[in-house]
PDB file of N, CA and C in Angstrom:
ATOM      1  N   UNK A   1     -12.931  -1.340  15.029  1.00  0.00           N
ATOM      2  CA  UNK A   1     -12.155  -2.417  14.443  1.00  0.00           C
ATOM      3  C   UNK A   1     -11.670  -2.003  13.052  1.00  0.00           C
ATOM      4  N   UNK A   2     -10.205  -2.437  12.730  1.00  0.00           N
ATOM      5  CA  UNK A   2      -9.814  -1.949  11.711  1.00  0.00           C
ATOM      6  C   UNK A   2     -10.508  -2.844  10.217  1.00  0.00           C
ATOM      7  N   UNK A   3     -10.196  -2.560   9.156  1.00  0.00           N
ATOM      8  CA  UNK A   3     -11.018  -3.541   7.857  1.00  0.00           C
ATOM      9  C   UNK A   3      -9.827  -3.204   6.508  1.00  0.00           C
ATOM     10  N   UNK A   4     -10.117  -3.894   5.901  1.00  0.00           N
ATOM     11  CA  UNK A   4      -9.250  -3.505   4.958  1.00  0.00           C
ATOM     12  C   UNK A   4      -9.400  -2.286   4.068  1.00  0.00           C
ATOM     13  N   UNK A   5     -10.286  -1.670   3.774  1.00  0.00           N
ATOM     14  CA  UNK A   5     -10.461  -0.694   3.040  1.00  0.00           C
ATOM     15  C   UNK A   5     -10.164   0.412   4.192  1.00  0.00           C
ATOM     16  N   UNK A   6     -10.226   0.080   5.394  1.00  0.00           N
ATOM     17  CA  UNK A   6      -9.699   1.785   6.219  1.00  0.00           C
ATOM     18  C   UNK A   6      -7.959   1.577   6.044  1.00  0.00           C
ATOM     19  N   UNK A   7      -7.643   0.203   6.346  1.00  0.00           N
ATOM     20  CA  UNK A   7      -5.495   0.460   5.890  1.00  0.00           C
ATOM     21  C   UNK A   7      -5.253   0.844   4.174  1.00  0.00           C
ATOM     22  N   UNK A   8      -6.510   0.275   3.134  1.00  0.00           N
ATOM     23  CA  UNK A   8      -6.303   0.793   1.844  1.00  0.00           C
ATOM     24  C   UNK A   8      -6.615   2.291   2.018  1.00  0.00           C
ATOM     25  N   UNK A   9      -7.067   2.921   2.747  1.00  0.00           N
ATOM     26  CA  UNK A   9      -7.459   4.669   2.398  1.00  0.00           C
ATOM     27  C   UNK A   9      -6.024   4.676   2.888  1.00  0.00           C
ATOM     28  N   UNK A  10      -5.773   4.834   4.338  1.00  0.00           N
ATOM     29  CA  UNK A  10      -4.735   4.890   5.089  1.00  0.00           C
ATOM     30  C   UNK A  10      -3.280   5.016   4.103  1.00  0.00           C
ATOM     31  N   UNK A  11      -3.099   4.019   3.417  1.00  0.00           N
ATOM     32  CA  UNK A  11      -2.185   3.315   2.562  1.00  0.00           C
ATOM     33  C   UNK A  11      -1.908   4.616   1.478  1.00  0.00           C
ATOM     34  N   UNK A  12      -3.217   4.718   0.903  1.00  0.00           N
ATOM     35  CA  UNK A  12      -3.293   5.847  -0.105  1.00  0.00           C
ATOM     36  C   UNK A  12      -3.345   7.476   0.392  1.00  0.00           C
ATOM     37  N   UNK A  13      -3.658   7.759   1.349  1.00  0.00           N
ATOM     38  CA  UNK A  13      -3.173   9.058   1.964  1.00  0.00           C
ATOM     39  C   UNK A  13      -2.035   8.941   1.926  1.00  0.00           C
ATOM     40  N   UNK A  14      -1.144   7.815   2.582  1.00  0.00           N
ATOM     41  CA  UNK A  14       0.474   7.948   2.646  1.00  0.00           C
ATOM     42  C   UNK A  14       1.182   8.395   1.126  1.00  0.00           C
ATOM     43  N   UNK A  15       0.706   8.125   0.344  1.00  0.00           N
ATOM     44  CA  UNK A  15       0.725   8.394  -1.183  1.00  0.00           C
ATOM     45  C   UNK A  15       1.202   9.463  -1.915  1.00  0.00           C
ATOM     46  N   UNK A  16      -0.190   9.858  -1.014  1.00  0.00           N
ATOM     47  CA  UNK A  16      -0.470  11.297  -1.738  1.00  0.00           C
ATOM     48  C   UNK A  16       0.312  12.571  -0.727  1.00  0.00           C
ATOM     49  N   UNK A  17       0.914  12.080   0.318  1.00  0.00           N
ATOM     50  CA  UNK A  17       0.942  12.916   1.163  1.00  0.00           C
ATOM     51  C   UNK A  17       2.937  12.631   0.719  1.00  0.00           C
ATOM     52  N   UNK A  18       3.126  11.609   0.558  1.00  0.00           N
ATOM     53  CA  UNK A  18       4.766  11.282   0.397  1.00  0.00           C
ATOM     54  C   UNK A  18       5.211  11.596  -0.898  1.00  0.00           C
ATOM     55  N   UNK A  19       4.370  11.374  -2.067  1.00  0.00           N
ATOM     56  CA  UNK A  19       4.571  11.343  -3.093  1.00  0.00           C
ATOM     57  C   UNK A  19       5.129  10.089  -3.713  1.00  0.00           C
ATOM     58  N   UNK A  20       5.528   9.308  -3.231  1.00  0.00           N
ATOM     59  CA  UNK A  20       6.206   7.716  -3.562  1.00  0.00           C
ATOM     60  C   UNK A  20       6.502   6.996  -2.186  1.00  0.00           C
ATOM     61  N   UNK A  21       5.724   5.691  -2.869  1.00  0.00           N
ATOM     62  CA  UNK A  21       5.825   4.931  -0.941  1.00  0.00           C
ATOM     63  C   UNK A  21       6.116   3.628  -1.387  1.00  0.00           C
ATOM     64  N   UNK A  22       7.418   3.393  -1.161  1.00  0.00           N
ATOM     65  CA  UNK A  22       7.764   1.314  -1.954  1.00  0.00           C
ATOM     66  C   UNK A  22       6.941   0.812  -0.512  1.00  0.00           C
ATOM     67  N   UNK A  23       6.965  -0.236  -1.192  1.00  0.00           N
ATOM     68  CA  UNK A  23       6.194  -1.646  -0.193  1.00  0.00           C
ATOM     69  C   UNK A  23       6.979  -1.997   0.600  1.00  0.00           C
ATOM     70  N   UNK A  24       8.316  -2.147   0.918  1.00  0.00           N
ATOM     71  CA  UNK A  24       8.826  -3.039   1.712  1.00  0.00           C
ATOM     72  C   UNK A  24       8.971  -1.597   2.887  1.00  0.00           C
ATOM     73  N   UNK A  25       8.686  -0.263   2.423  1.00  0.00           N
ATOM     74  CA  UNK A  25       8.800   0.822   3.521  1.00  0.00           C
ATOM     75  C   UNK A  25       7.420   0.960   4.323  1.00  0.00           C
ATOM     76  N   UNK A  26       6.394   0.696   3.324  1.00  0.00           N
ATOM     77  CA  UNK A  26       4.894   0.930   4.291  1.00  0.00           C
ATOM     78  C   UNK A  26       4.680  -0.192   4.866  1.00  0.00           C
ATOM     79  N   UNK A  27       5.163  -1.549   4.687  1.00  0.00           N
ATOM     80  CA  UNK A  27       4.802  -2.527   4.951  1.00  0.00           C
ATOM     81  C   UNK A  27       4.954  -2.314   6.985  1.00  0.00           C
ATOM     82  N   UNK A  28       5.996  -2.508   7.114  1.00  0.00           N
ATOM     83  CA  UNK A  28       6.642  -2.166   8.727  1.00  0.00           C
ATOM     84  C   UNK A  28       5.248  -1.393   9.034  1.00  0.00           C
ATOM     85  N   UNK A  29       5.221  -0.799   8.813  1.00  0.00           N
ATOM     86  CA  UNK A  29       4.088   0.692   9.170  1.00  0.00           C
ATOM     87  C   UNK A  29       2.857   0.553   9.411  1.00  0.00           C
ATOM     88  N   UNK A  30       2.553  -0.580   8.540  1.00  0.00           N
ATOM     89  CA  UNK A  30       1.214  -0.920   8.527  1.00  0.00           C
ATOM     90  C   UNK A  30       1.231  -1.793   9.721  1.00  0.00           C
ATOM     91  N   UNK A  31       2.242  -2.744   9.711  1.00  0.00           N
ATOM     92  CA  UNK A  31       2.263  -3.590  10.919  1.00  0.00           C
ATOM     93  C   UNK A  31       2.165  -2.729  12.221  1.00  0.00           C
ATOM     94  N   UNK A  32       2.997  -2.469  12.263  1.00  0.00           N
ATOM     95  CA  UNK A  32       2.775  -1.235  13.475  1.00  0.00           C
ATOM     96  C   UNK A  32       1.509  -0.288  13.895  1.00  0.00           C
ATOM     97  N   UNK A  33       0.701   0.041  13.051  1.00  0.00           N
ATOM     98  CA  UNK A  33      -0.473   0.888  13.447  1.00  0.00           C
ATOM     99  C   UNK A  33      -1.272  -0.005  13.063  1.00  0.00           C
ATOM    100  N   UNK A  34      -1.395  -1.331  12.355  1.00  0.00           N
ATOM    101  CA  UNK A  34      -2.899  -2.088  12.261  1.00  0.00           C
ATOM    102  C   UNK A  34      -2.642  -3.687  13.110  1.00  0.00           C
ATOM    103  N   UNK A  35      -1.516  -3.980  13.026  1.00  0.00           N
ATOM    104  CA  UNK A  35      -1.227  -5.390  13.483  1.00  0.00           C
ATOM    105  C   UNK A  35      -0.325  -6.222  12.175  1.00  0.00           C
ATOM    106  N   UNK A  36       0.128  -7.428  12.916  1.00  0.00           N
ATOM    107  CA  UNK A  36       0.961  -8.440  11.592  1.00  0.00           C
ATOM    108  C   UNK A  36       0.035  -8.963  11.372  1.00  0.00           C
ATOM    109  N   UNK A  37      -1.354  -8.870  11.295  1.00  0.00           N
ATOM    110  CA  UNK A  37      -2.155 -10.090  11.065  1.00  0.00           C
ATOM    111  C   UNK A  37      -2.645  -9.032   9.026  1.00  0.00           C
ATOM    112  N   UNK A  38      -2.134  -8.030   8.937  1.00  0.00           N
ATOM    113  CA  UNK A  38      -2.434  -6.904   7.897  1.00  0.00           C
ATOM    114  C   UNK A  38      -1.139  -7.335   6.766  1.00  0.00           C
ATOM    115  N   UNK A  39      -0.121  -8.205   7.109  1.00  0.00           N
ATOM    116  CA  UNK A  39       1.109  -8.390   6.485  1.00  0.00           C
ATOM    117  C   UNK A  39       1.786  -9.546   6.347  1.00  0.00           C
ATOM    118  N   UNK A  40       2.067  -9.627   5.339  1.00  0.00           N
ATOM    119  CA  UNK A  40       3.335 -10.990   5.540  1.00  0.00           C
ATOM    120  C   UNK A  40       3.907 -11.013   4.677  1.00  0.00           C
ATOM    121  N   UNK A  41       4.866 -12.240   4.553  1.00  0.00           N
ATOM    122  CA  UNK A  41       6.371 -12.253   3.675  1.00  0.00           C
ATOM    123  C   UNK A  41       5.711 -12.823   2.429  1.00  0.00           C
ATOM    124  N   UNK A  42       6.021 -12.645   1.208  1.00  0.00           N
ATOM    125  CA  UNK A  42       5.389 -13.300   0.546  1.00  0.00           C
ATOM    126  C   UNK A  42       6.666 -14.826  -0.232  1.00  0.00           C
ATOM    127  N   UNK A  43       6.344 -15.496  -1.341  1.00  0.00           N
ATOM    128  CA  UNK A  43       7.244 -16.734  -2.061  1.00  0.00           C
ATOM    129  C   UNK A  43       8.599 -16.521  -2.338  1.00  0.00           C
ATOM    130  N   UNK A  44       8.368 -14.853  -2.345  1.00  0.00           N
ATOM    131  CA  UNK A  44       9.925 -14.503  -2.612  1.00  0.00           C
ATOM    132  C   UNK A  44      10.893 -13.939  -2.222  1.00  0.00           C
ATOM    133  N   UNK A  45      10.491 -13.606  -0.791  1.00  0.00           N
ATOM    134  CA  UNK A  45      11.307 -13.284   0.147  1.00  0.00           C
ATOM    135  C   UNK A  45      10.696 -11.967   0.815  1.00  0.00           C
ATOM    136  N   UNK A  46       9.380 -10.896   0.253  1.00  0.00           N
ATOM    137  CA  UNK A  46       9.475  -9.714   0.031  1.00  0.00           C
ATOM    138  C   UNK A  46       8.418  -9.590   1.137  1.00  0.00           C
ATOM    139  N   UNK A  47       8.466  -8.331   1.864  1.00  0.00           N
ATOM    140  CA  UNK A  47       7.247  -7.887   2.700  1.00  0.00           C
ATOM    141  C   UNK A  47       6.106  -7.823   1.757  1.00  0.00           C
ATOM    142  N   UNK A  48       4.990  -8.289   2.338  1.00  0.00           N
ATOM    143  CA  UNK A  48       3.715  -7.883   1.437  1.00  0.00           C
ATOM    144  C   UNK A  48       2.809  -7.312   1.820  1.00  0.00           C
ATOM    145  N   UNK A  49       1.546  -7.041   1.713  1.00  0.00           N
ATOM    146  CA  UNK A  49       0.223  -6.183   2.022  1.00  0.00           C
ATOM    147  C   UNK A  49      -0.863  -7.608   1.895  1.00  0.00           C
ATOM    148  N   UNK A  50      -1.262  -7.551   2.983  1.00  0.00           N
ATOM    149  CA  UNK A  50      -2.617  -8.740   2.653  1.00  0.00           C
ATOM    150  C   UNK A  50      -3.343  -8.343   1.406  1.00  0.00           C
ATOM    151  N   UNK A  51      -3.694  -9.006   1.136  1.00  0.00           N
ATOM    152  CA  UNK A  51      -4.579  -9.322  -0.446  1.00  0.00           C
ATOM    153  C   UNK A  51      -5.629  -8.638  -0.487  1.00  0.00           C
ATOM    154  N   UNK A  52      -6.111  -8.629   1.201  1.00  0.00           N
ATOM    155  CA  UNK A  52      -7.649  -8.302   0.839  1.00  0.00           C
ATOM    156  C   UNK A  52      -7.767  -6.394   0.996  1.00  0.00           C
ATOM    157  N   UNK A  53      -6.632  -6.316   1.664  1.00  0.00           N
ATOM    158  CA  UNK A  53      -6.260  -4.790   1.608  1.00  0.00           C
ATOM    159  C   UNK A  53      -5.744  -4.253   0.026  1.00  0.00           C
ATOM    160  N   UNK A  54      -4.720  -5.005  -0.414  1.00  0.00           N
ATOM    161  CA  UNK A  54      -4.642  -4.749  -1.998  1.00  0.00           C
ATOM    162  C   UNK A  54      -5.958  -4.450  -2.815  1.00  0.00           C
ATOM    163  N   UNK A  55      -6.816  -5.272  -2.996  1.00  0.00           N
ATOM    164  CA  UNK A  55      -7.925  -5.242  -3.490  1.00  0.00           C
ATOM    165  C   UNK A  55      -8.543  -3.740  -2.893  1.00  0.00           C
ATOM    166  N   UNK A  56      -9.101  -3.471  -1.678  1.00  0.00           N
ATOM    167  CA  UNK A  56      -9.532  -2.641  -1.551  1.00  0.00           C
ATOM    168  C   UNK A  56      -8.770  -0.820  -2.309  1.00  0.00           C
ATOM    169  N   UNK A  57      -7.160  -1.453  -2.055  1.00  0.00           N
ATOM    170  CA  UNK A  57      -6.804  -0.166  -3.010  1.00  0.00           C
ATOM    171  C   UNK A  57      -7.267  -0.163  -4.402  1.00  0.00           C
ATOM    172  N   UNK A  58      -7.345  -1.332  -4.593  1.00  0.00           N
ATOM    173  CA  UNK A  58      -7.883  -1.238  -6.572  1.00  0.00           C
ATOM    174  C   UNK A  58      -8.834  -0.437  -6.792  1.00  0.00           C
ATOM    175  N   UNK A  59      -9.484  -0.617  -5.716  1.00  0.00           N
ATOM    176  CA  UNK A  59     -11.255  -0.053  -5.855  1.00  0.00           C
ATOM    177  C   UNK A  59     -11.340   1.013  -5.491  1.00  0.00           C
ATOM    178  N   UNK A  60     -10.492   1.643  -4.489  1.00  0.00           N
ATOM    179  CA  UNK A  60      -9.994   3.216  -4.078  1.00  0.00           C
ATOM    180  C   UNK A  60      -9.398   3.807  -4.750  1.00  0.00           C
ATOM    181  N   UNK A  61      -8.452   3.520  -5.762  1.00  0.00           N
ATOM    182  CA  UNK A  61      -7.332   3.926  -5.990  1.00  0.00           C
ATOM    183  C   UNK A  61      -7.794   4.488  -7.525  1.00  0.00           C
ATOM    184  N   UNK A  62      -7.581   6.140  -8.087  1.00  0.00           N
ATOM    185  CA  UNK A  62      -7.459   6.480  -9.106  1.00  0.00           C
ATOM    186  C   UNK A  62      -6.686   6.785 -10.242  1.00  0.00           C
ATOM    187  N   UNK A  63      -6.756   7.501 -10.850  1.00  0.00           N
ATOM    188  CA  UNK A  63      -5.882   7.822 -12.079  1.00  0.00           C
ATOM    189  C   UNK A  63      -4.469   7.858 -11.306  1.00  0.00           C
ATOM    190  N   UNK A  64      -4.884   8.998 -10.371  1.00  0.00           N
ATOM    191  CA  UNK A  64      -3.801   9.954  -9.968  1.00  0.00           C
ATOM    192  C   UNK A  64      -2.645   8.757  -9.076  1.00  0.00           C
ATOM    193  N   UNK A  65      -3.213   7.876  -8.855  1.00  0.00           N
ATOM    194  CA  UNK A  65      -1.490   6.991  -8.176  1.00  0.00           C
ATOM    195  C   UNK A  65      -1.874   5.800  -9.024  1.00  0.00           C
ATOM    196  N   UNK A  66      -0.062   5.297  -9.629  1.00  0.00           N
ATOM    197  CA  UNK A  66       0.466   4.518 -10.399  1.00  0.00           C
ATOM    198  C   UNK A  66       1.123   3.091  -9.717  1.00  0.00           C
ATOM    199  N   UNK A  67       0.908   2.173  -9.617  1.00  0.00           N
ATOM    200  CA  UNK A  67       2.472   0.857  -9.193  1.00  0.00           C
ATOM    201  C   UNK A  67       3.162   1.173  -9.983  1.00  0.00           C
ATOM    202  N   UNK A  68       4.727   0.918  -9.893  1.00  0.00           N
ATOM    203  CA  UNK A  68       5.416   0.381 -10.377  1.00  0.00           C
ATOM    204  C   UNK A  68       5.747  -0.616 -10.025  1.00  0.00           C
ATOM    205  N   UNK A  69       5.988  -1.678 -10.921  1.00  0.00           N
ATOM    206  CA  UNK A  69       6.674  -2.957 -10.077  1.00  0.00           C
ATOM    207  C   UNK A  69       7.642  -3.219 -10.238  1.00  0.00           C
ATOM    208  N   UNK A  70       8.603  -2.951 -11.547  1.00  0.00           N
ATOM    209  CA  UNK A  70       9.952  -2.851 -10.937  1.00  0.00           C
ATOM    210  C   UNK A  70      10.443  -2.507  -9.579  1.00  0.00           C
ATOM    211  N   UNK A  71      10.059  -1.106  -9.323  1.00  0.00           N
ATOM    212  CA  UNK A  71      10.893  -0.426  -8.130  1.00  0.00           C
ATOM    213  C   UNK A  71       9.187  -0.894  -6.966  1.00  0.00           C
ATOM    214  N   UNK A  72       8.742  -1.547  -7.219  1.00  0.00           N
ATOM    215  CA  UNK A  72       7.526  -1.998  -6.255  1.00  0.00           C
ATOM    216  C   UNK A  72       7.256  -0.975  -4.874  1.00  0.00           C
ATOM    217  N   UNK A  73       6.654   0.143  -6.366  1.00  0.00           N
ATOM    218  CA  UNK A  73       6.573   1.168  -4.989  1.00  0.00           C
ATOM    219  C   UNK A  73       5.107   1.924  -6.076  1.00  0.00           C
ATOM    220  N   UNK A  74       4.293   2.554  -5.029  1.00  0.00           N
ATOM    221  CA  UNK A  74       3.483   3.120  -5.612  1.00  0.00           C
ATOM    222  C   UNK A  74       3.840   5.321  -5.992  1.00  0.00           C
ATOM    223  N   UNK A  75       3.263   5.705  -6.566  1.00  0.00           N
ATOM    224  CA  UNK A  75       3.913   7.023  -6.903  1.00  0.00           C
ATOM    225  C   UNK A  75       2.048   7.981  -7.282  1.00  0.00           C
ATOM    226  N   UNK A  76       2.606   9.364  -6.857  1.00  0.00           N
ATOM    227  CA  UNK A  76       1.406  10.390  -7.539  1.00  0.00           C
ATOM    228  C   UNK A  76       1.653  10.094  -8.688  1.00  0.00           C
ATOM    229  N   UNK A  77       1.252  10.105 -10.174  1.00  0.00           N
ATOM    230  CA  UNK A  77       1.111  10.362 -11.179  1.00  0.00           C
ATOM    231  C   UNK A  77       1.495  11.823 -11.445  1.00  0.00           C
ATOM    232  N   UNK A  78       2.103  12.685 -12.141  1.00  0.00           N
ATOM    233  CA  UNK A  78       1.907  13.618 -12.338  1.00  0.00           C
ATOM    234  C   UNK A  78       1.490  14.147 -13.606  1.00  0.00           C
ATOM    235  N   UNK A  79       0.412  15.241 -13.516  1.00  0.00           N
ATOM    236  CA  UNK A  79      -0.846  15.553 -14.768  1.00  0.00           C
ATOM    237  C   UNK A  79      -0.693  15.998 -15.362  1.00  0.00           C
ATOM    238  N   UNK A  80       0.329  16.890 -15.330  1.00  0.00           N
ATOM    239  CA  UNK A  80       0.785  18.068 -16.448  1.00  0.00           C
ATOM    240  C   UNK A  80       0.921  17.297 -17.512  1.00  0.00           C
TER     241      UNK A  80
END
């Protein structure tokens, strides 16, 4: 059974492996390999990530990947 912290790893491999992943592109994706019950529209029109999967990225998620929310997309950081 899927949980939220396996679509937050999931989520964050895509990351690191794409280098920049907006939300309204992983969103579809996630639906597709976990279910719509992982997604929905949110107040303002926008695809979203369930909450409880968000959270689990907080707690996964390091230095090395950034949000932006302007362009509401997540990105590698780069270290140099």
């Amino acid at each position: 059974m899927t949980n939220a912290p396996d679509i937050a790893q999931w989520i964050l491999d895509a990351i690191h492996k794409e280098k920049t992943v907006y939300q309204e592109a992983i969103v579809p994706r996630i639906a597709e390999t976990f279910g719509d019950e992982w997604v929905y529209t949110n107040e303002n029109g926008h695809p979203a990530i369930n909450r409880d999967v968000l959270k689990s990225m907080r707690k996964l998620r390091d230095a090395s990947v950034a949000w932006n929310r302007e362009e509401r997309c997540w990105s590698v950081v780069d270290a140099s």
